[in-house]
N, C-alpha and C. Protein backbone atom coordinates (compact mmCIF):
# COMPACT_ATOMS: atom_id res chain seq x y z
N UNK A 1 -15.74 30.02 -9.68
CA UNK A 1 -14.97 28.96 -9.06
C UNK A 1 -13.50 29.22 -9.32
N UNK A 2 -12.79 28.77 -8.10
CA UNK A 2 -11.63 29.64 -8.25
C UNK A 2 -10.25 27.97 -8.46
N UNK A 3 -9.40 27.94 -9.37
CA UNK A 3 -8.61 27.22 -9.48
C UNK A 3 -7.37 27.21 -9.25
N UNK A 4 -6.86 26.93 -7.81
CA UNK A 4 -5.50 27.37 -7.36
C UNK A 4 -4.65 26.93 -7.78
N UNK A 5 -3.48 27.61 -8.38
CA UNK A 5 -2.16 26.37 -8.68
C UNK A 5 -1.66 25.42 -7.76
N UNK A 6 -1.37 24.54 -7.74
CA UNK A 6 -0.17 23.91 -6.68
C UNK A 6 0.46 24.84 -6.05
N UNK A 7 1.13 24.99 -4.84
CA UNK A 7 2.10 25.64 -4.28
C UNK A 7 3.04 26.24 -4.85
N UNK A 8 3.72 26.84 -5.08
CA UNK A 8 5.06 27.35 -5.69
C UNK A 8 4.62 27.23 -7.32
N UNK A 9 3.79 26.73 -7.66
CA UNK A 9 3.82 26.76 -9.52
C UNK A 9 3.07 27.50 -9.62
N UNK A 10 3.20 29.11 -9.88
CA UNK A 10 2.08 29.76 -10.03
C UNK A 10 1.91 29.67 -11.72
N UNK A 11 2.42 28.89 -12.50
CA UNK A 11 2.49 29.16 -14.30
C UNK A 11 1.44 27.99 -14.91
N UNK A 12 0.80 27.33 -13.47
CA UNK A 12 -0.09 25.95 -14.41
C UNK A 12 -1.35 26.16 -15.46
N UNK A 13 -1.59 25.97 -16.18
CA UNK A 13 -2.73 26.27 -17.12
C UNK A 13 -3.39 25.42 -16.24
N UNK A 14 -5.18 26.48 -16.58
CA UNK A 14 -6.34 26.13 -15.97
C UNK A 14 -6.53 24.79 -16.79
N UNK A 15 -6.89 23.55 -16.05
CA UNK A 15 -7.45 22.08 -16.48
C UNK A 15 -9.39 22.47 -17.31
N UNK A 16 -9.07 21.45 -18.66
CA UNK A 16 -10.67 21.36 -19.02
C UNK A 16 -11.50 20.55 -18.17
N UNK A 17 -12.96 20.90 -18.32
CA UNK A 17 -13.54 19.93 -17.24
C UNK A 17 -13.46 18.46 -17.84
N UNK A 18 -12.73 18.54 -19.35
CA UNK A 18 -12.84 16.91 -19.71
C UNK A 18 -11.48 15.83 -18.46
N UNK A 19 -10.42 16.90 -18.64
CA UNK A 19 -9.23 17.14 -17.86
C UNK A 19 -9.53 16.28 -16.43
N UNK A 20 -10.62 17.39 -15.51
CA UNK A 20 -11.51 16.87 -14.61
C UNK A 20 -11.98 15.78 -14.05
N UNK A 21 -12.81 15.50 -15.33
CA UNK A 21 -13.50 14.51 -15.40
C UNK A 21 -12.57 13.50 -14.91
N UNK A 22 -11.61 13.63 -16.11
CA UNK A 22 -10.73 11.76 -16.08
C UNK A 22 -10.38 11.80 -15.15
N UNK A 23 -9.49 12.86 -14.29
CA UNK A 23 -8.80 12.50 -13.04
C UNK A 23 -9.89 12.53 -11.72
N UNK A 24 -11.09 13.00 -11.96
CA UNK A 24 -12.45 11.88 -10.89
C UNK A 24 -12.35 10.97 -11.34
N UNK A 25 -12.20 10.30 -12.91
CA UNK A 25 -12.99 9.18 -13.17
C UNK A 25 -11.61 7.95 -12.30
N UNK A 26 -10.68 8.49 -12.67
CA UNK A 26 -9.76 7.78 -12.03
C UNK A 26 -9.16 7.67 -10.67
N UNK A 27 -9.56 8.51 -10.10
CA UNK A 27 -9.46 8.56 -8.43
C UNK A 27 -10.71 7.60 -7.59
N UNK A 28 -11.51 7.67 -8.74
CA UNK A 28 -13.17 6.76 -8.02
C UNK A 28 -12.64 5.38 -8.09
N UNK A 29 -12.08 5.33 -8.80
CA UNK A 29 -11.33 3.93 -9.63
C UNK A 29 -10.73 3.04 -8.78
N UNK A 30 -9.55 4.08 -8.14
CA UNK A 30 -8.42 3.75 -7.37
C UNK A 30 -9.29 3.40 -6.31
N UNK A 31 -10.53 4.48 -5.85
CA UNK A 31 -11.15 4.13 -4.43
C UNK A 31 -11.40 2.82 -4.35
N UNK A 32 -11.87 2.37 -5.57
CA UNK A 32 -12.76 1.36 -5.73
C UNK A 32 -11.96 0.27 -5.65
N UNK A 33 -10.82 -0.07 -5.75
CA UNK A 33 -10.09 -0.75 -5.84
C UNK A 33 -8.95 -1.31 -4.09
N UNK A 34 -9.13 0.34 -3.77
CA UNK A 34 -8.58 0.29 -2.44
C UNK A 34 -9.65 -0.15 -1.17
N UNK A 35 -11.01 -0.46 -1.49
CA UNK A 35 -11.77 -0.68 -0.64
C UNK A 35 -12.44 -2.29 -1.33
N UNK A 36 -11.35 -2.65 -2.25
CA UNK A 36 -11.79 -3.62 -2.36
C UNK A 36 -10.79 -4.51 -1.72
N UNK A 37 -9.40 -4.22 -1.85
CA UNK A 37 -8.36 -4.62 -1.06
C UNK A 37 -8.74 -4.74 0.33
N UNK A 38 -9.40 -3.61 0.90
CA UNK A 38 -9.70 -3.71 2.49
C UNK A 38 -10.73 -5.08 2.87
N UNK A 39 -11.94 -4.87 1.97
CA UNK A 39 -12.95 -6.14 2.42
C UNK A 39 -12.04 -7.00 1.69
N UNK A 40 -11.18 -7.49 0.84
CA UNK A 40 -10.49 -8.92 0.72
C UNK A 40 -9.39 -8.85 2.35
N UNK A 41 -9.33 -8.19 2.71
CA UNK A 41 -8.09 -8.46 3.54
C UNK A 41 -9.11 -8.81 5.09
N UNK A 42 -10.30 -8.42 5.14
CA UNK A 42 -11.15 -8.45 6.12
C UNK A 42 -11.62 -9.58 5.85
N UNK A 43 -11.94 -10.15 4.97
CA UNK A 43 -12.26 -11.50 4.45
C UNK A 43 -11.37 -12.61 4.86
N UNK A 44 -10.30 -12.05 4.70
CA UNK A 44 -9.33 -13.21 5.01
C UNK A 44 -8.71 -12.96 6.61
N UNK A 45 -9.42 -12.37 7.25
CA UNK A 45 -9.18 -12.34 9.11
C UNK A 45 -8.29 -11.27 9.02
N UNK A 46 -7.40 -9.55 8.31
CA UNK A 46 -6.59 -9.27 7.89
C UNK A 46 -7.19 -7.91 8.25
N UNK A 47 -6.81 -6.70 9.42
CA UNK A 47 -6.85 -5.65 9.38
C UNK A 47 -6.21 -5.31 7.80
N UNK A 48 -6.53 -3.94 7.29
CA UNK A 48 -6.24 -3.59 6.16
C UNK A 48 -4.41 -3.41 6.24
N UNK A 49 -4.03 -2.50 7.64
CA UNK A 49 -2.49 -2.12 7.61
C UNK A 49 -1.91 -3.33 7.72
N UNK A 50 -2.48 -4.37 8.29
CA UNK A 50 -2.09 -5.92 8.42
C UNK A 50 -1.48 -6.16 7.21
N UNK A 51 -2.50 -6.37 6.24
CA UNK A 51 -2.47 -6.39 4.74
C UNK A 51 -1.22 -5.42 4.41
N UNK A 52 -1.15 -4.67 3.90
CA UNK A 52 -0.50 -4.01 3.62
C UNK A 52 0.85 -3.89 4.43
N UNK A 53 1.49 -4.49 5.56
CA UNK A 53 2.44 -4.10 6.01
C UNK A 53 3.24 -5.65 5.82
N UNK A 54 2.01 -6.71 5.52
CA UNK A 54 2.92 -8.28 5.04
C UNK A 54 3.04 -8.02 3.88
N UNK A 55 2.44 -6.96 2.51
CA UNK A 55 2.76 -7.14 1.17
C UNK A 55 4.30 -5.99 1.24
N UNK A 56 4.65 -5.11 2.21
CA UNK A 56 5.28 -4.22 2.54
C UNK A 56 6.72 -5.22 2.40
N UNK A 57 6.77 -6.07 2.97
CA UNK A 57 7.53 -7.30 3.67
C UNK A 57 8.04 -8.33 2.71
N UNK A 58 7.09 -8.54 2.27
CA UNK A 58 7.08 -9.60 1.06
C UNK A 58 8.05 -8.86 -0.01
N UNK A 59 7.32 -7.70 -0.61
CA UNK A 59 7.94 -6.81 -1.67
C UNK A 59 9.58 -6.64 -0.91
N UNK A 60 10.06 -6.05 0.10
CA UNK A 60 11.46 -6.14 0.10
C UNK A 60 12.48 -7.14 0.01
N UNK A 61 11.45 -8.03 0.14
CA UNK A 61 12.25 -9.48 0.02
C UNK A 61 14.03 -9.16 -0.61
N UNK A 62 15.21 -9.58 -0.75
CA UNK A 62 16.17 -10.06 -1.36
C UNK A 62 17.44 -8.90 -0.88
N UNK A 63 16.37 -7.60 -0.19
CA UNK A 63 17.39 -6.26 -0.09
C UNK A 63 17.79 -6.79 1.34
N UNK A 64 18.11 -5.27 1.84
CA UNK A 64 18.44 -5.76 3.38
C UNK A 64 17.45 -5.93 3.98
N UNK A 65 17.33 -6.66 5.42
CA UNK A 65 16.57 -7.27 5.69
C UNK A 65 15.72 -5.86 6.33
N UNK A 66 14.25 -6.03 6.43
CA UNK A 66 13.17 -5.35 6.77
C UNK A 66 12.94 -5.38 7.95
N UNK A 67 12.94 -3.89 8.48
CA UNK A 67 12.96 -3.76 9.86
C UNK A 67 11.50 -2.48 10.33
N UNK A 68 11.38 -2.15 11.34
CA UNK A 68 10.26 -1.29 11.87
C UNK A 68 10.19 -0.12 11.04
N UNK A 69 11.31 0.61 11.05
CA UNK A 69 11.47 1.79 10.37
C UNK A 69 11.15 1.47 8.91
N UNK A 70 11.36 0.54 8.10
CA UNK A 70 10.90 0.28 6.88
C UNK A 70 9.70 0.24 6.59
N UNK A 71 9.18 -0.09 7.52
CA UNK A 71 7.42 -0.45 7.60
C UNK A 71 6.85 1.07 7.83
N UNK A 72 7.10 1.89 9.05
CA UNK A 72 7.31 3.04 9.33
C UNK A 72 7.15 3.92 7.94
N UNK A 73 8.51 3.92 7.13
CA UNK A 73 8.52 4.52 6.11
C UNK A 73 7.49 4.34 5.26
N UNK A 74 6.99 3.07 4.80
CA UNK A 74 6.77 2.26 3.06
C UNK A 74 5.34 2.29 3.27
N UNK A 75 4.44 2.49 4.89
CA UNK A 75 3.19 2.43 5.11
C UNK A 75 2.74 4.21 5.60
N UNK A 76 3.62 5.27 5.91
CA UNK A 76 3.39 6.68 5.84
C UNK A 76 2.89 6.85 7.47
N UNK A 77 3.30 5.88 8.50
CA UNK A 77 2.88 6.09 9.33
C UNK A 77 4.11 6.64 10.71
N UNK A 78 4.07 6.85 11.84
CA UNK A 78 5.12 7.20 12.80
C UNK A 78 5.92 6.15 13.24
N UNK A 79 7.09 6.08 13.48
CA UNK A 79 7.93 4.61 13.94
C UNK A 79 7.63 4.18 14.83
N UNK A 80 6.48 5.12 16.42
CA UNK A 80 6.19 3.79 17.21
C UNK A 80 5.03 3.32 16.66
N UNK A 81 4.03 4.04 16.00
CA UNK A 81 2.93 3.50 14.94
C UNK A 81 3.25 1.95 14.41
N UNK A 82 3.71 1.88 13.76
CA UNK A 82 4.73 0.59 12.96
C UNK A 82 5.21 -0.23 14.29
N UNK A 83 6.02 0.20 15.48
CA UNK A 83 6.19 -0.81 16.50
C UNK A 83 5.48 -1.41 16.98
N UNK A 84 4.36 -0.70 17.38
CA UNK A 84 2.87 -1.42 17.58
C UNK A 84 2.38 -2.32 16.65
N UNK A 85 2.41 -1.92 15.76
CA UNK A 85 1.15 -3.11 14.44
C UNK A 85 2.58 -3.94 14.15
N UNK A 86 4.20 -4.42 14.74
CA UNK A 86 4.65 -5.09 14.79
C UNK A 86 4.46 -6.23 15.60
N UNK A 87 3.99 -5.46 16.80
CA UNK A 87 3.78 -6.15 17.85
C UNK A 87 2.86 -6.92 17.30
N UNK A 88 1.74 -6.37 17.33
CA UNK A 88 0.53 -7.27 17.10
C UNK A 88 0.64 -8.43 15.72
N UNK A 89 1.03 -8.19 15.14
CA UNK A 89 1.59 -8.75 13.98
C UNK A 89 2.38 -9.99 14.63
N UNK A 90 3.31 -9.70 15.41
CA UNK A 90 4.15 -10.96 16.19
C UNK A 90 3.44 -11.92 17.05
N UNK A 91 2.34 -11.07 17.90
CA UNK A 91 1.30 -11.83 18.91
C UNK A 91 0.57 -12.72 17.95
N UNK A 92 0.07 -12.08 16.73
CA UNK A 92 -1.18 -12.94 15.46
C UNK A 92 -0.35 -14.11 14.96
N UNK A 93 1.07 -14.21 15.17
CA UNK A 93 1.86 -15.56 14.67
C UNK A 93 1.65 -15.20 12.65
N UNK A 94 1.57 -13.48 12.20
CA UNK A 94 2.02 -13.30 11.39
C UNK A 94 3.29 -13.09 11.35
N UNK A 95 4.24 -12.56 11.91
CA UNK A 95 5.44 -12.12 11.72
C UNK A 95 6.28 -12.42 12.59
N UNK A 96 7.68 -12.61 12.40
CA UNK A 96 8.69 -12.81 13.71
C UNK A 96 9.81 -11.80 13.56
N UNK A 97 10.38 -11.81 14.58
CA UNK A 97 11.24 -10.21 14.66
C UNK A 97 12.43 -11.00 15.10
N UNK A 98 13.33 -11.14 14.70
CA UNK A 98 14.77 -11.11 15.67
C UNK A 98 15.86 -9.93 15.78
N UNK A 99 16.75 -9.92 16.48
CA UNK A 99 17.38 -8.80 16.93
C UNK A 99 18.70 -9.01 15.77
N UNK A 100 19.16 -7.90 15.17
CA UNK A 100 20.10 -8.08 13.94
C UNK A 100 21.52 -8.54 14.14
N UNK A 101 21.99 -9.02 13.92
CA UNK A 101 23.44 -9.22 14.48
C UNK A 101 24.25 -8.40 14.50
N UNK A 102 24.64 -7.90 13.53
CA UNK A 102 25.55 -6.43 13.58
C UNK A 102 24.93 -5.47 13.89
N UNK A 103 24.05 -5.10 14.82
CA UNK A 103 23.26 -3.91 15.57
C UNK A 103 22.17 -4.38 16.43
N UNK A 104 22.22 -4.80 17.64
CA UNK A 104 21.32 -5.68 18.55
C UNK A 104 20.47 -4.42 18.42
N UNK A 105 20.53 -3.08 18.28
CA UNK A 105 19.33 -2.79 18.41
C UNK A 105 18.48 -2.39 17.61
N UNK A 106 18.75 -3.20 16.67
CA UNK A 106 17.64 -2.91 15.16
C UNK A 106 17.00 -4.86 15.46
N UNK A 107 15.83 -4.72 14.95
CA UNK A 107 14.88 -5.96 14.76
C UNK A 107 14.52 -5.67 13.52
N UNK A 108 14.94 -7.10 12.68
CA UNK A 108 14.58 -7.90 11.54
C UNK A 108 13.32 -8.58 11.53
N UNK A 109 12.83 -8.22 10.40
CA UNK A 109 11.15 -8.66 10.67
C UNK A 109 11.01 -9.73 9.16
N UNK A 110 10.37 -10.72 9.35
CA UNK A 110 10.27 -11.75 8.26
C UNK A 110 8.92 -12.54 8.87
N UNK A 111 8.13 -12.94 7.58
CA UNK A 111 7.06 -13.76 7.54
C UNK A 111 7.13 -15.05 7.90
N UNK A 112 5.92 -15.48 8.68
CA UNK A 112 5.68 -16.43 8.91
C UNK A 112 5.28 -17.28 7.71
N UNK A 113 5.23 -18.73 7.68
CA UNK A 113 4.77 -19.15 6.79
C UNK A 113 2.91 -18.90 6.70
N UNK A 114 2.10 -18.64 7.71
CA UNK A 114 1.02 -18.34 7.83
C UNK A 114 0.96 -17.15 7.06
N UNK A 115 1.60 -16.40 7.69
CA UNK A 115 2.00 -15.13 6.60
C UNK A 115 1.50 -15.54 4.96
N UNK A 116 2.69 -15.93 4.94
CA UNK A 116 2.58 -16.15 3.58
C UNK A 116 1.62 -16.36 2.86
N UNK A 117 1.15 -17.52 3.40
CA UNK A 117 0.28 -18.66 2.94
C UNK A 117 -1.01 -17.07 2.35
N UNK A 118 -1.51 -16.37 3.73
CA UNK A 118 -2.69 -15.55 3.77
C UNK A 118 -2.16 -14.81 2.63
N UNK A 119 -0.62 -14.36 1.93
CA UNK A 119 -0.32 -12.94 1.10
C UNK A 119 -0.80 -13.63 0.11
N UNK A 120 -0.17 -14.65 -0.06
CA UNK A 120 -0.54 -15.35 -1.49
C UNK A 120 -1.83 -15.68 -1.94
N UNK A 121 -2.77 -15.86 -1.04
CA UNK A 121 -4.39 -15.90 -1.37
C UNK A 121 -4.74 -14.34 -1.59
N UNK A 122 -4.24 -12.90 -1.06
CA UNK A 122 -5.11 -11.78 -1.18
C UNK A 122 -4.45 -11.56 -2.48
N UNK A 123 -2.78 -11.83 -2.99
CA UNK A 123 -2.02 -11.41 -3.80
C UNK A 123 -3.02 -11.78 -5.24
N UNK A 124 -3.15 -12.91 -5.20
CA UNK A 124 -3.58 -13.66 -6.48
C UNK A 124 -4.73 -13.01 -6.71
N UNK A 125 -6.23 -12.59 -5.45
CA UNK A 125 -6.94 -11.69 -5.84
C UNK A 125 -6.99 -10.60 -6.31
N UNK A 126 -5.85 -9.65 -5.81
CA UNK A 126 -5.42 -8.51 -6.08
C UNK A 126 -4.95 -8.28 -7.27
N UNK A 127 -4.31 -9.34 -7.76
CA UNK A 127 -3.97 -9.12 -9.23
C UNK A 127 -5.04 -9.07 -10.02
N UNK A 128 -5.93 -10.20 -10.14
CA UNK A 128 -6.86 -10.45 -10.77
C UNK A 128 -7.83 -8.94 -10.76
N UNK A 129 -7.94 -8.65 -9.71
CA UNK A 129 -8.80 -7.42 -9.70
C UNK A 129 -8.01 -6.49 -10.64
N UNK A 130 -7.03 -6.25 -10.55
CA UNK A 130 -6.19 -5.20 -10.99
C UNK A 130 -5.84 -5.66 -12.60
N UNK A 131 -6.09 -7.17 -12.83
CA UNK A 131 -6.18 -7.40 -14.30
C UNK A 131 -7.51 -6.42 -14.96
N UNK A 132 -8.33 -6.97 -14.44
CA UNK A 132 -9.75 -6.48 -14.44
C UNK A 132 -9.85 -4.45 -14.64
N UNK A 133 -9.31 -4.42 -13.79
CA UNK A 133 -9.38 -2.81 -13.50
C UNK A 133 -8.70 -1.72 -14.51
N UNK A 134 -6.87 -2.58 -14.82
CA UNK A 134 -6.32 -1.61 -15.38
C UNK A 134 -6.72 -0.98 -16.62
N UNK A 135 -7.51 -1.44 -17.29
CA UNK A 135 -7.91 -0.54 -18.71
C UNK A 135 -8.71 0.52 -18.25
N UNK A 136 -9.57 0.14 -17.14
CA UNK A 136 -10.25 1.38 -17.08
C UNK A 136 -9.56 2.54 -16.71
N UNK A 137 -8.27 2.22 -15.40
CA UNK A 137 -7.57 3.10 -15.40
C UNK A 137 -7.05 4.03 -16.10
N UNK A 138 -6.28 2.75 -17.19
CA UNK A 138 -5.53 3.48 -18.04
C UNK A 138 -6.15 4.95 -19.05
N UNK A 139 -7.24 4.43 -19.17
CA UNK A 139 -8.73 5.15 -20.33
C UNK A 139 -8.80 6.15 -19.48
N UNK A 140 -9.16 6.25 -18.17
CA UNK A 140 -9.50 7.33 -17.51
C UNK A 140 -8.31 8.13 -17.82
N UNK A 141 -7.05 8.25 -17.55
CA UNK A 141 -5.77 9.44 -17.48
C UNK A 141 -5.88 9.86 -19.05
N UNK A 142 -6.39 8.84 -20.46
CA UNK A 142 -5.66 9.06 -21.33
C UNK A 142 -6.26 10.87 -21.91
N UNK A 143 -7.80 11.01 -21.55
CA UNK A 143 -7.90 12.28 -21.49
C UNK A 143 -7.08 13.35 -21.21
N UNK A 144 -6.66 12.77 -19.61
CA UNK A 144 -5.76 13.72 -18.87
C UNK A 144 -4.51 14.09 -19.79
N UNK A 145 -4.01 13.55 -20.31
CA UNK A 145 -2.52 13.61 -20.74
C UNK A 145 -2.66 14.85 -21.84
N UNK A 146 -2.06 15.69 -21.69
CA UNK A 146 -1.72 17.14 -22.93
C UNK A 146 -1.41 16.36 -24.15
């Protein structure tokens, strides 16, 4: 079995399978956690990018205001990708867009109070799960660490 370095680092020492182990044990973890986010967000009427593009929203709160390209960026997807699930987002009476003042052609995107209302019910789960979860996390890497 052959163990490639990363790209350009050809100097990495070969990993133990204990090494291994933790970083499966902790990637199963994360799965487990990210597909639990999806059925809470399906639970609550909430495509998953749905989910994730109102906590996207929420989290910038206080900076400049949040626009397509932010979403674009912060969700790893293409900018008309993000214009679309804006759209739909605006049609669902999650989100409203207005046109920016100092640049009519940028749109400002901010939550509805529906919005909200739905972040704050998956948020409070999400934590809780993630109360729940983080030790195991943490236990899984502590192998990993040299």
């Amino acid at each position: 079995m052959s163990h490639a370095a990363p790209k350009g680092d050809a100097h990495v020492e070969a990993l133990s399978p204990e090494q291994y182990a933790a970083l499966a044990d902790f990637r199963f973890r994360l799965r487990r956690f990210l597909a639990f986010s999806e059925a809470a967000a399906a639970r609550a009427g909430l495509p998953p990018q749905q989910h994730q593009a109102l906590l996207t929203l929420a989290g910038h709160a206080g900076r400049q205001p949040a626009t397509v390209g932010l979403l674009a960026e912060q969700l790893l997807i293409a900018p008309h990708s993000a214009a679309e699930l804006v759209t739909r987002m605006v049609e669902g009476g999650l989100l409203a867009k207005a046109r920016a003042a100092e640049d009519r052609r940028r749109s400002e995107l901010s939550l509805t109070p529906r919005a909200e209302a739905l972040l704050r019910t998956l948020t409070a789960a999400h934590l809780e799960e993630l109360r729940d979860l983080a030790p195991a996390l943490v236990g899984a890497l502590k192998p990993a660490v040299p």
